[in-house]
Protein backbone atom coordinates (compact mmCIF):
# COMPACT_ATOMS: atom_id res chain seq x y z
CA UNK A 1 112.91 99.26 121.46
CA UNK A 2 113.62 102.82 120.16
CA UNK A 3 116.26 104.90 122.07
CA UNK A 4 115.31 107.98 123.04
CA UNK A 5 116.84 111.40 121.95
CA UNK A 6 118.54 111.53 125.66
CA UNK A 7 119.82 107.82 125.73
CA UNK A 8 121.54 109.00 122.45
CA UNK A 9 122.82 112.51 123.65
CA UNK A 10 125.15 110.61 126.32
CA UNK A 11 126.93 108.48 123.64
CA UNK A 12 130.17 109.41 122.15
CA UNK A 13 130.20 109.61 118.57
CA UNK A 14 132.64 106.11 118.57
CA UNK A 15 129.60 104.60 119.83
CA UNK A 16 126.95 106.18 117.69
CA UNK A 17 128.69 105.24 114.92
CA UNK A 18 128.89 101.51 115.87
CA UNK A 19 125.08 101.81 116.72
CA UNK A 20 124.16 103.40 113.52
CA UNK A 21 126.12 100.47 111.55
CA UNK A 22 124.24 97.92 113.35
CA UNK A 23 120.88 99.74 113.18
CA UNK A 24 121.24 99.92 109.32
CA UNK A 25 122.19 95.99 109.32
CA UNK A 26 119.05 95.24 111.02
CA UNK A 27 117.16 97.45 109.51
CA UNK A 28 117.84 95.44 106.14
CA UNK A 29 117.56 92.15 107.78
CA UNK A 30 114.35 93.76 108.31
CA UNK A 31 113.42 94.43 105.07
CA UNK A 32 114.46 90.99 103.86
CA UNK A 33 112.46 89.25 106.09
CA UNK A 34 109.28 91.13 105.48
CA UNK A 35 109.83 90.41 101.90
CA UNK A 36 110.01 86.91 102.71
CA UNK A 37 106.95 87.15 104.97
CA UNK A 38 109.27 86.28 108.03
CA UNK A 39 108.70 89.07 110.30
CA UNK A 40 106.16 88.75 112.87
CA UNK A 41 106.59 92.79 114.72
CA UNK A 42 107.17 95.02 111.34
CA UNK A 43 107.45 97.39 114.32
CA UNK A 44 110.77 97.08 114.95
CA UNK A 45 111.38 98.29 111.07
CA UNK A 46 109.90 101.79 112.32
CA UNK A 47 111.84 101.54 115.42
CA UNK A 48 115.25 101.36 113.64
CA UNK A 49 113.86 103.89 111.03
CA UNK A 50 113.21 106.39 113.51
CA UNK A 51 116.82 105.65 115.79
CA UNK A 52 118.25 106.14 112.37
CA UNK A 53 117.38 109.50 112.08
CA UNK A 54 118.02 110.51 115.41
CA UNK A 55 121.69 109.29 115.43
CA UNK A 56 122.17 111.05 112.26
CA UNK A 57 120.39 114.39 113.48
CA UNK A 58 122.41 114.29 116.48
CA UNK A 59 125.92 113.63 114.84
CA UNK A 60 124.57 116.76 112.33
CA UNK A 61 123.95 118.85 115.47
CA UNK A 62 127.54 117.65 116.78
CA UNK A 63 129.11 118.56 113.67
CA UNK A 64 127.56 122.21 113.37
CA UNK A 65 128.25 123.16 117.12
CA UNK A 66 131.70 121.91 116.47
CA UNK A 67 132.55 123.11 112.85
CA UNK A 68 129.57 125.96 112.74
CA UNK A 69 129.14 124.54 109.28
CA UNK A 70 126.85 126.15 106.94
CA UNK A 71 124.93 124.73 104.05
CA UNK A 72 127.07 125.44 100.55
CA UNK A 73 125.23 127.41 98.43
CA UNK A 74 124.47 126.67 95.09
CA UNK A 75 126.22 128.57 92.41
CA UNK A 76 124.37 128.23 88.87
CA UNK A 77 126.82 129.80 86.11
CA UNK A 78 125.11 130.50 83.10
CA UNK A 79 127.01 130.15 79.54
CA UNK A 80 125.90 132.15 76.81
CA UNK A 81 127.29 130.30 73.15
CA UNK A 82 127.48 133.44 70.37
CA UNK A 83 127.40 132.16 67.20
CA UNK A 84 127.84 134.13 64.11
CA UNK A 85 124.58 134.70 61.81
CA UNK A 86 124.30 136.07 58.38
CA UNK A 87 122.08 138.26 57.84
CA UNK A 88 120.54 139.22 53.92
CA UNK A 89 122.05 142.46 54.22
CA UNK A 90 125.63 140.59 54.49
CA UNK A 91 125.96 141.94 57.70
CA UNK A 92 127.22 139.32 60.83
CA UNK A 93 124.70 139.61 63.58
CA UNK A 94 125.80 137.16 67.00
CA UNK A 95 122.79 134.64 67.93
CA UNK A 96 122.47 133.76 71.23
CA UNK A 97 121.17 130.80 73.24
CA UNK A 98 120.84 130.38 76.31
């Protein structure tokens, strides 16, 4: 069965960590015996789905009360190559590309 958000809350992050390993195991025993036509609840796929992402939003919520870390934002540098053009009047003119 799927733990709930509070079941999880009480758990020390030793223990999610264990529980998150063996969630992801099963989760792919899962998978392998669905594609094997093995499984008879493909419930307990969505279960360990969903227990997934609460361990991993809680240990995220952990981490940002702890750390207050912030997203890193994205820094796009843009290089502009000059390269030098003749022109008919024998003049050097620099094209650009972006």
């Amino acid at each position: 069965m799927a733990m709930k958000i509070k079941e999880l809350r009480e758990k020390s992050d030793l223990e999610l960590d264990k529980l998150l390993t063996e969630l992801m195991s099963q989760l792919q025993d899962c998978r392998f015996a669905v594609a094997g036509r093995r499984l008879k609840r493909v419930r307990e796929m969505l279960e360990a789905r969903k227990t997934i992402a609460r361990i991993l939003t809680l240990k995220k919520e952990r981490q940002s009360v702890a750390g207050h870390v912030e997203k890193p934002t994205k820094q796009v540098e843009v290089l502009v190559k000059t390269e030098p053009v003749a022109t008919t009047n024998n003049e050097v003119v620099a094209k650009t590309e972006a």
